[in-house]
N, C-alpha and C. Protein backbone atom coordinates (compact mmCIF):
# COMPACT_ATOMS: atom_id res chain seq x y z
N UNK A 1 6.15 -8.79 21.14
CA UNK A 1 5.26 -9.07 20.03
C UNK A 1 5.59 -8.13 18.86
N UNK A 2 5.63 -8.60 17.69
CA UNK A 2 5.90 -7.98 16.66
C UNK A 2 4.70 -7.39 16.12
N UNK A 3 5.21 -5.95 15.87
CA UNK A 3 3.91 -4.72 15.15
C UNK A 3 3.83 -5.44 13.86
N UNK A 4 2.07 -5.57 13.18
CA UNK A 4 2.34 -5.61 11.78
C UNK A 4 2.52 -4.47 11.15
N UNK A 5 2.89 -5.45 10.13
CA UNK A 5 3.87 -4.26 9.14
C UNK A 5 3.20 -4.33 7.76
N UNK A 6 2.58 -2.98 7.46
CA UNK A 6 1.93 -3.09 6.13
C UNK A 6 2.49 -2.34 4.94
N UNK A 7 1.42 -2.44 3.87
CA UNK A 7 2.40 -2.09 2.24
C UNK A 7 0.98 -1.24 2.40
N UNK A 8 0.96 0.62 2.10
CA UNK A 8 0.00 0.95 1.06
C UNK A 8 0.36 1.25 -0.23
N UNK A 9 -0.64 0.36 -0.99
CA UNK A 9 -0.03 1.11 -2.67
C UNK A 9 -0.46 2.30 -3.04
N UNK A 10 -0.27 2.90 -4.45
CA UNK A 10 -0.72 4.63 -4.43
C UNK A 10 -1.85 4.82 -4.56
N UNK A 11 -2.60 3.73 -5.13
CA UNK A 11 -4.23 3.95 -5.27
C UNK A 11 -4.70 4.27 -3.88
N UNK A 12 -4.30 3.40 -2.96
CA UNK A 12 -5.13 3.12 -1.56
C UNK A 12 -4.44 4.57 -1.10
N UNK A 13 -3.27 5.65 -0.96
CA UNK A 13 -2.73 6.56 -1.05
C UNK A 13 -3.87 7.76 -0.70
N UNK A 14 -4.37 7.28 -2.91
CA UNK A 14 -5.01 8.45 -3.60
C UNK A 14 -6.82 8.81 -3.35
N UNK A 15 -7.08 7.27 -2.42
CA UNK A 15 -8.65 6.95 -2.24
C UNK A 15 -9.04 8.43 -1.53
N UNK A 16 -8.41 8.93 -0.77
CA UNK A 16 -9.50 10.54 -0.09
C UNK A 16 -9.48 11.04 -0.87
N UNK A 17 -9.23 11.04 -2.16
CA UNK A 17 -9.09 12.40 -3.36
C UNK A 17 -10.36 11.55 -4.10
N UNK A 18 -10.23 10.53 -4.41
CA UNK A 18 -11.69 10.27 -5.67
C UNK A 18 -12.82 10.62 -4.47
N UNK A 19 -14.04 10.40 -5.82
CA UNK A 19 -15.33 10.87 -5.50
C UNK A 19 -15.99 10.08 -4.66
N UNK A 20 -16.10 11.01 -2.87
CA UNK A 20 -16.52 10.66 -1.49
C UNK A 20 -18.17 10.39 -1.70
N UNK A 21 -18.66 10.47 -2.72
CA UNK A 21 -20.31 10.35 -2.89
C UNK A 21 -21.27 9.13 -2.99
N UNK A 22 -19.73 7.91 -3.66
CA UNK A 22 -19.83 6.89 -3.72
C UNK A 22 -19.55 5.61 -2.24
N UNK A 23 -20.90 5.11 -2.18
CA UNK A 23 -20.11 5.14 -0.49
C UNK A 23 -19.06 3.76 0.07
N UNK A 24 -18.66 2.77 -1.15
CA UNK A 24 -17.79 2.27 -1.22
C UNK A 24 -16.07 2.90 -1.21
N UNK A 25 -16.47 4.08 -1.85
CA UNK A 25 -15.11 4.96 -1.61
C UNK A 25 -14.68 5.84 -0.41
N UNK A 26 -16.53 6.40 0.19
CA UNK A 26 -16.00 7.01 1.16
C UNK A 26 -15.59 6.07 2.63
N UNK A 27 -16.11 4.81 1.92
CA UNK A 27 -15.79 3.56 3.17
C UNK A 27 -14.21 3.13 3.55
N UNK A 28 -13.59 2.99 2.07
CA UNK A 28 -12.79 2.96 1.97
C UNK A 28 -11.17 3.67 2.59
N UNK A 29 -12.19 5.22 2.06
CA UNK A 29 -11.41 6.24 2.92
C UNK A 29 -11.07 6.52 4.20
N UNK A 30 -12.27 6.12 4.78
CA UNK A 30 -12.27 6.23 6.52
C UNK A 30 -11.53 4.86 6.98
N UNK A 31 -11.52 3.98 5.92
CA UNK A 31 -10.45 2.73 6.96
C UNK A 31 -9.06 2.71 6.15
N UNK A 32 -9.07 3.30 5.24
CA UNK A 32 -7.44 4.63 5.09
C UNK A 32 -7.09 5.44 5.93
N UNK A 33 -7.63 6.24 6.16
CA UNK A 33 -7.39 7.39 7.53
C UNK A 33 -7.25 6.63 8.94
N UNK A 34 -7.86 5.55 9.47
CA UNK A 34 -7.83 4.99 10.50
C UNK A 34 -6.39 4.28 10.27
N UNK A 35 -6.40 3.52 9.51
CA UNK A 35 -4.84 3.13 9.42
C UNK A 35 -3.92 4.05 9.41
N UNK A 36 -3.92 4.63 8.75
CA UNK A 36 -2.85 6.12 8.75
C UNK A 36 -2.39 6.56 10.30
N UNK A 37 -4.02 6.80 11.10
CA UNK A 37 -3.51 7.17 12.25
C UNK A 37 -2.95 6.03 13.07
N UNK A 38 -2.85 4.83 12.66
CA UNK A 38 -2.79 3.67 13.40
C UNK A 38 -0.85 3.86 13.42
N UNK A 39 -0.61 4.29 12.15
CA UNK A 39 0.82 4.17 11.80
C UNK A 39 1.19 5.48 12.49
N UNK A 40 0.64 6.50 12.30
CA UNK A 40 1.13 8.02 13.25
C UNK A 40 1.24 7.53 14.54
N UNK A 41 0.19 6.66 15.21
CA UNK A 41 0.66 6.36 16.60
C UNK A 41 1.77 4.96 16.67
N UNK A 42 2.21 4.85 15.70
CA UNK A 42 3.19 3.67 16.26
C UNK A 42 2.50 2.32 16.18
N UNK A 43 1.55 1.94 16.43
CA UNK A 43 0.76 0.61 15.72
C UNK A 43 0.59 -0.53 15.47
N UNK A 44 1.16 0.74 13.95
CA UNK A 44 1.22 -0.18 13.22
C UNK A 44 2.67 0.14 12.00
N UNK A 45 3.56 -0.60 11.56
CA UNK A 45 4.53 0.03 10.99
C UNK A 45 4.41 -0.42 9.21
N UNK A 46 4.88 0.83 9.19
CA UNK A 46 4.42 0.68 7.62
C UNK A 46 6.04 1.14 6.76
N UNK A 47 5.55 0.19 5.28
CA UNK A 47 6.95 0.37 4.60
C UNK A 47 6.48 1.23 2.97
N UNK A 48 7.54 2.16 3.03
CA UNK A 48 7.26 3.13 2.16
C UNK A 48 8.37 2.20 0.63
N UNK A 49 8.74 3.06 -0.26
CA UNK A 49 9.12 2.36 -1.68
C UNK A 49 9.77 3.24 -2.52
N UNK A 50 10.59 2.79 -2.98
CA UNK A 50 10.97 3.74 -4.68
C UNK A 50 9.80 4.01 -5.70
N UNK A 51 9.28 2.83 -5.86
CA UNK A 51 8.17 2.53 -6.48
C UNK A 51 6.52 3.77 -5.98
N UNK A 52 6.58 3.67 -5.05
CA UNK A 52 5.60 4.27 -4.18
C UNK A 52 6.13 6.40 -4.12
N UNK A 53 7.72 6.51 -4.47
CA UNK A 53 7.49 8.09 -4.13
C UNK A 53 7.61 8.30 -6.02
N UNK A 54 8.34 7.13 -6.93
CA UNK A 54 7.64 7.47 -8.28
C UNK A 54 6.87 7.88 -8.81
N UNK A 55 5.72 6.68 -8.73
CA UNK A 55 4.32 7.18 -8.69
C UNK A 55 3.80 8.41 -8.17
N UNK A 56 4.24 8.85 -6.77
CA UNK A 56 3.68 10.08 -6.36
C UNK A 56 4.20 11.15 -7.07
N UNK A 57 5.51 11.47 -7.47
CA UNK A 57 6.29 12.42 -7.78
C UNK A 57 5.51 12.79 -9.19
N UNK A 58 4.77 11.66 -9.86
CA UNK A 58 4.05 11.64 -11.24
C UNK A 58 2.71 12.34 -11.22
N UNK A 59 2.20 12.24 -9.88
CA UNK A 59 1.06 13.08 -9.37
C UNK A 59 0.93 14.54 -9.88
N UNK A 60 -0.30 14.54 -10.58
CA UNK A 60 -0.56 16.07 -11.13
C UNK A 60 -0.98 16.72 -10.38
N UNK A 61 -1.45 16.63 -9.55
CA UNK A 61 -1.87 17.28 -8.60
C UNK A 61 -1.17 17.08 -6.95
N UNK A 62 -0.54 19.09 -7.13
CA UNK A 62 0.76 19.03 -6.40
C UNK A 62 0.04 18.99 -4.40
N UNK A 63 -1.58 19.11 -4.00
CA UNK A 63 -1.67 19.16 -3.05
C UNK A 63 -2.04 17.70 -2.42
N UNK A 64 -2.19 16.94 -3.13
CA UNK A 64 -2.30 15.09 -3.28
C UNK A 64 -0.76 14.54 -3.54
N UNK A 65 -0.01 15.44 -3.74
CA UNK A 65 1.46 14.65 -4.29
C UNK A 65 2.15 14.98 -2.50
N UNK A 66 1.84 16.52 -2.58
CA UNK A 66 2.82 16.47 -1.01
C UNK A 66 2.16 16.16 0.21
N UNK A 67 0.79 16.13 -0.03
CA UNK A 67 0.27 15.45 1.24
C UNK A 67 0.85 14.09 1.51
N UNK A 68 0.91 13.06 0.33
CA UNK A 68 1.39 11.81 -0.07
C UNK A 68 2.58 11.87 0.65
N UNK A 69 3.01 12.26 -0.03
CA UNK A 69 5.00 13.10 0.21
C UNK A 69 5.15 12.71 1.68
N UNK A 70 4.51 14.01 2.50
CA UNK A 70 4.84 14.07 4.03
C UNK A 70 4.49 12.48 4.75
N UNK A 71 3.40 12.00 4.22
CA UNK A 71 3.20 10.78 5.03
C UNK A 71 4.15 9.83 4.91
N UNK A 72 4.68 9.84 3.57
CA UNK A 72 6.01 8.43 3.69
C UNK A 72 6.66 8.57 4.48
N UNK A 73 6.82 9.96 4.90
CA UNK A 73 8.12 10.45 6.25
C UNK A 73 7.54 9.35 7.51
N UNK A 74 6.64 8.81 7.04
CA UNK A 74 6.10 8.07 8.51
C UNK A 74 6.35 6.67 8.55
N UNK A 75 7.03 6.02 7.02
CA UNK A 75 7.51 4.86 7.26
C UNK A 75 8.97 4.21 7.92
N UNK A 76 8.51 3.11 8.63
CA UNK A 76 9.69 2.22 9.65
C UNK A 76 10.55 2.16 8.52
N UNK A 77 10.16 2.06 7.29
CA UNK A 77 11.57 1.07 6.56
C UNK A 77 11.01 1.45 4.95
N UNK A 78 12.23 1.69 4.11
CA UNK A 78 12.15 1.72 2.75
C UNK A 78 12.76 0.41 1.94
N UNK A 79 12.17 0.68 1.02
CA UNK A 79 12.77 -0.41 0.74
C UNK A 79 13.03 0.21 -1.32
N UNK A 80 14.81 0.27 -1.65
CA UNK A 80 15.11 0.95 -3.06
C UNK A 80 15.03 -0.14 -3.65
N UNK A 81 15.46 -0.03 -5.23
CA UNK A 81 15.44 -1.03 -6.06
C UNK A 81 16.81 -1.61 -5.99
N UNK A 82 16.35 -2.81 -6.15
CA UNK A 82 17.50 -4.04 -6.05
C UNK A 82 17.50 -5.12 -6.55
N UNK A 83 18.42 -6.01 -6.99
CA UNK A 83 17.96 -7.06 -7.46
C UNK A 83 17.41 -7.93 -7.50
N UNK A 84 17.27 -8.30 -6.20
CA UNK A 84 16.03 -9.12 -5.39
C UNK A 84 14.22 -8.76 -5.88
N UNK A 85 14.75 -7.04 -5.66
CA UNK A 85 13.34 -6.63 -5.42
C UNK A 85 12.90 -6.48 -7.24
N UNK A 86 13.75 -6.52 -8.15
CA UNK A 86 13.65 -6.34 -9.64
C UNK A 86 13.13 -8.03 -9.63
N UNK A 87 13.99 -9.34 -9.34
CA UNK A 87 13.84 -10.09 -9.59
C UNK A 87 12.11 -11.09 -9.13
N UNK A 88 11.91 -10.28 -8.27
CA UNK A 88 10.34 -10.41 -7.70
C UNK A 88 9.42 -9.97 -8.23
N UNK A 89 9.91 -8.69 -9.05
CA UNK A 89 8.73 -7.94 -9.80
C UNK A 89 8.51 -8.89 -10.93
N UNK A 90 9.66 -9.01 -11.51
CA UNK A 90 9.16 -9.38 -13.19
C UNK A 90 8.64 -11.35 -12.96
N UNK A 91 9.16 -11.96 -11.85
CA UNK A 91 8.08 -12.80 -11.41
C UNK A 91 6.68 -12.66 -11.35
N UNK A 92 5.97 -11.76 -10.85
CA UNK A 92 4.81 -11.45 -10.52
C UNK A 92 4.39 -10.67 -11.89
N UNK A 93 5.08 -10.18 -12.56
CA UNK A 93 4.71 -9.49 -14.20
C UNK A 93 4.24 -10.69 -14.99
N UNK A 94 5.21 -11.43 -14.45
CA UNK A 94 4.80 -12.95 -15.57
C UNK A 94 3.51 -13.89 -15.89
N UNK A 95 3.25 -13.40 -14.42
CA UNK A 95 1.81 -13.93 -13.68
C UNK A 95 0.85 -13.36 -13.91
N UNK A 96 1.03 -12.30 -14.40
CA UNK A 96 -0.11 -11.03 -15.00
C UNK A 96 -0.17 -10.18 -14.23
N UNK A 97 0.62 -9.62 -13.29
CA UNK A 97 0.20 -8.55 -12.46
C UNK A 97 0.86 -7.55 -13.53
N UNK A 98 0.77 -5.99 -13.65
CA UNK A 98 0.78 -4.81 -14.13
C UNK A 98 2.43 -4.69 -13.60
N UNK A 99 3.09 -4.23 -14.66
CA UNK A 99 4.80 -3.60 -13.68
C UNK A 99 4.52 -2.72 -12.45
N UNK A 100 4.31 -1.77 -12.84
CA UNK A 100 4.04 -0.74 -11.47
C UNK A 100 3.12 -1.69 -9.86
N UNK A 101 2.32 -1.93 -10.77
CA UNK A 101 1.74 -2.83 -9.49
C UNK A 101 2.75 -4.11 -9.15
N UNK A 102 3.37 -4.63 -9.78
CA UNK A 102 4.00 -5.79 -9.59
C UNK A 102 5.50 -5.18 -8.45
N UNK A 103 5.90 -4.20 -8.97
CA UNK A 103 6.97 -3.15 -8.67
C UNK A 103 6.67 -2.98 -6.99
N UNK A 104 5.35 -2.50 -6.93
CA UNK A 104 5.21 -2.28 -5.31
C UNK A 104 5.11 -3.87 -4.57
N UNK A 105 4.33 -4.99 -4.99
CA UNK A 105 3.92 -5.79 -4.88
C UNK A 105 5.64 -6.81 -3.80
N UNK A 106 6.18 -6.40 -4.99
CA UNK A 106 7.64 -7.41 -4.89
C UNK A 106 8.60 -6.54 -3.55
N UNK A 107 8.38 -4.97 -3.45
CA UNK A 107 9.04 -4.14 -2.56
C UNK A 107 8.39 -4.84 -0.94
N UNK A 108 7.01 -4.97 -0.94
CA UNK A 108 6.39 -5.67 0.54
C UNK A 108 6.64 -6.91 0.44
N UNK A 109 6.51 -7.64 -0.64
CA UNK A 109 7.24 -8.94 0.11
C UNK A 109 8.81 -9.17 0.44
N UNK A 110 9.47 -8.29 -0.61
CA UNK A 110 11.18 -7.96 -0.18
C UNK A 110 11.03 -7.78 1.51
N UNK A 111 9.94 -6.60 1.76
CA UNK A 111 10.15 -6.01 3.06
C UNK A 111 9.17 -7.05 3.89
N UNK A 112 9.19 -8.07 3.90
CA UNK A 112 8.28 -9.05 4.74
C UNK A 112 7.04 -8.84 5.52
N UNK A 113 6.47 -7.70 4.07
CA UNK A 113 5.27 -6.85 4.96
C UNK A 113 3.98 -7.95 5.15
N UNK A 114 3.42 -7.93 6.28
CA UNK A 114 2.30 -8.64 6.74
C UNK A 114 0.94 -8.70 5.89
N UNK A 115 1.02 -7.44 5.29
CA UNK A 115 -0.15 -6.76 4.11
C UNK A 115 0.28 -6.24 3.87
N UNK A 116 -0.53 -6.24 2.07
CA UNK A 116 -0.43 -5.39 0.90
C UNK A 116 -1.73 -4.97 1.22
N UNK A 117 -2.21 -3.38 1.20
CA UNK A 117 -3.35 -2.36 1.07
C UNK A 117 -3.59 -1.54 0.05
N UNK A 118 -4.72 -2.53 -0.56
CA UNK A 118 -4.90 -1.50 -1.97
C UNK A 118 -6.31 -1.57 -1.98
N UNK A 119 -6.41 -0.69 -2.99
CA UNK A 119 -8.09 -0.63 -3.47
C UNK A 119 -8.23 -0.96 -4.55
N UNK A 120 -7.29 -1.45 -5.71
CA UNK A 120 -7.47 -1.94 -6.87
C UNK A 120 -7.82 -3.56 -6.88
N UNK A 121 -9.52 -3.44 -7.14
CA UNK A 121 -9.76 -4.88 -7.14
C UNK A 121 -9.30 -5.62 -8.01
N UNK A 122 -8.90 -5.49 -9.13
CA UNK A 122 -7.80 -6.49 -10.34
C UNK A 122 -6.44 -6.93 -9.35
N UNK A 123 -6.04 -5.96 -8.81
CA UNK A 123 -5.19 -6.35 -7.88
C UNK A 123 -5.29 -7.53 -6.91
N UNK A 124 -6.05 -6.99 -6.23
CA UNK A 124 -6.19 -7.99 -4.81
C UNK A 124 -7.05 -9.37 -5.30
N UNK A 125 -7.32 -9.66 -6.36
CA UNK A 125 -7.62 -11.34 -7.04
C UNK A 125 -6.56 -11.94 -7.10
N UNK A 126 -4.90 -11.37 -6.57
CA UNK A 126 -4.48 -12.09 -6.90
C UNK A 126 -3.91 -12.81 -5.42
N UNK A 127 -3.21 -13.78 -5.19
CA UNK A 127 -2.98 -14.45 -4.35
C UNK A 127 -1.51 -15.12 -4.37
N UNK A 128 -1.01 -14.93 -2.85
CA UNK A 128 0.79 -15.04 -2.86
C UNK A 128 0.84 -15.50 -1.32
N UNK A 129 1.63 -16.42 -1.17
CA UNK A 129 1.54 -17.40 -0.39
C UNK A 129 2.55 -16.40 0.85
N UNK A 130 3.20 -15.55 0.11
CA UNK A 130 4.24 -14.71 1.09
C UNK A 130 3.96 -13.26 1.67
N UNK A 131 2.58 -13.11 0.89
CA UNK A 131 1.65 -11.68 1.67
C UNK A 131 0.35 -11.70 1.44
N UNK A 132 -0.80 -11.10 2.14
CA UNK A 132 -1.90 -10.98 2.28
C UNK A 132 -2.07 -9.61 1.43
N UNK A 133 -3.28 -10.06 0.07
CA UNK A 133 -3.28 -8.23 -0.38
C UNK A 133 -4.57 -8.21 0.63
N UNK A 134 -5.48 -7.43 0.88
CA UNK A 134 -6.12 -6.63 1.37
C UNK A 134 -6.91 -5.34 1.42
N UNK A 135 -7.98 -5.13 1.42
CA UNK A 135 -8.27 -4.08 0.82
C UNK A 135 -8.19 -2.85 2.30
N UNK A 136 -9.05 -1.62 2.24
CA UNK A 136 -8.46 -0.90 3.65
C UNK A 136 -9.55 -1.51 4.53
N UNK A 137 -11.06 -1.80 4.26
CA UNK A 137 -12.08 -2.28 5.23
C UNK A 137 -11.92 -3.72 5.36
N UNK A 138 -11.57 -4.39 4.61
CA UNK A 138 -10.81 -5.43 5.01
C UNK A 138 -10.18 -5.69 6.41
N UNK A 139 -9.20 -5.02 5.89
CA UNK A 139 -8.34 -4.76 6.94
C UNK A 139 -8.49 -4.38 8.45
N UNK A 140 -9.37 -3.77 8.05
CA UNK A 140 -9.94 -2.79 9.72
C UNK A 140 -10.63 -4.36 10.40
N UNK A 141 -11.49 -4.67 9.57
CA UNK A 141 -12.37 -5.89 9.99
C UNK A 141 -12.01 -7.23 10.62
N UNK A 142 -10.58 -7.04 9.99
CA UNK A 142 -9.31 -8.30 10.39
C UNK A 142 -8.79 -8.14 11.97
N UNK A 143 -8.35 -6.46 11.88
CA UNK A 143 -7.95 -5.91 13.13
C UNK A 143 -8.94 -5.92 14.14
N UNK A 144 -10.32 -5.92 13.79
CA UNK A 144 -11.06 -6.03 14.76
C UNK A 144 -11.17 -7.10 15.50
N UNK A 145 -11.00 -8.43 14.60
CA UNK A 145 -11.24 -9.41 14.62
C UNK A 145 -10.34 -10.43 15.29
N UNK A 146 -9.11 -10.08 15.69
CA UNK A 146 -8.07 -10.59 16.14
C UNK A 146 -7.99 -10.18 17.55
């Protein structure tokens, strides 16, 4: 049986750093961390990005950038820029998704990821016949559910 294989983008990344007071975020967070450990134990396999250590490397804040950092060390598979994966983005740009978001977007379906995991709700309105976006409680709820 094949492990699924998921996409986190940097928001869903950056969710333990915003403000835990709000309890949609701290919800959020805890079915971030559960996935995380899902992927530390093998799992679940997850695909890291060019796109994805960009963004981090842009991170002002250097104890959120290398925490970030060390966890990509935990992905099955990268996936660099290529023409495929250029030619997917500016598809999905066209459509109105954001470059950067479109950028990661086109890297998980390059990488035939099962889910996209984000927390940007502008994001996940959108809909692609070749991946599931998803949010992180979503997600947990799916896994439960199966």
């Amino acid at each position: 049986m094949q492990k699924v294989k998921v996409y986190l983008d940097n928001c869903c990344f950056n969710r333990p750093y915003d403000d835990q007071t709000q309890l949609r975020i701290e919800l959020e967070t805890k079915a971030k961390l559960f996935i995380q450990q899902q992927i530390v134990q093998n799992d679940i396999s997850m695909v890291s990005s060019v796109i994805l250590e960009y963004e981090n490397n842009d991170n002002p804040y250097p104890v959120r950038k290398y925490a970030i950092k060390d966890f990509l060390d935990h992905a099955d598979e990268y996936v660099d820029e290529n023409t495929d994966v250029v030619k997917i983005a500016r598809d999905l740009n066209s459509k109105g998704i954001r470059p950067k978001d479109a950028s990661h977007l086109a890297c998980a379906i390059y990488a035939d990821c099962h889910y996209f995991i984000s927390t940007d709700d502008r994001l996940l309105k959108y809909t692609d016949s070749r991946i599931r976006l998803i949010n992180p409680i979503d997600f947990i709820k799916r896994e439960k559910d199966e």
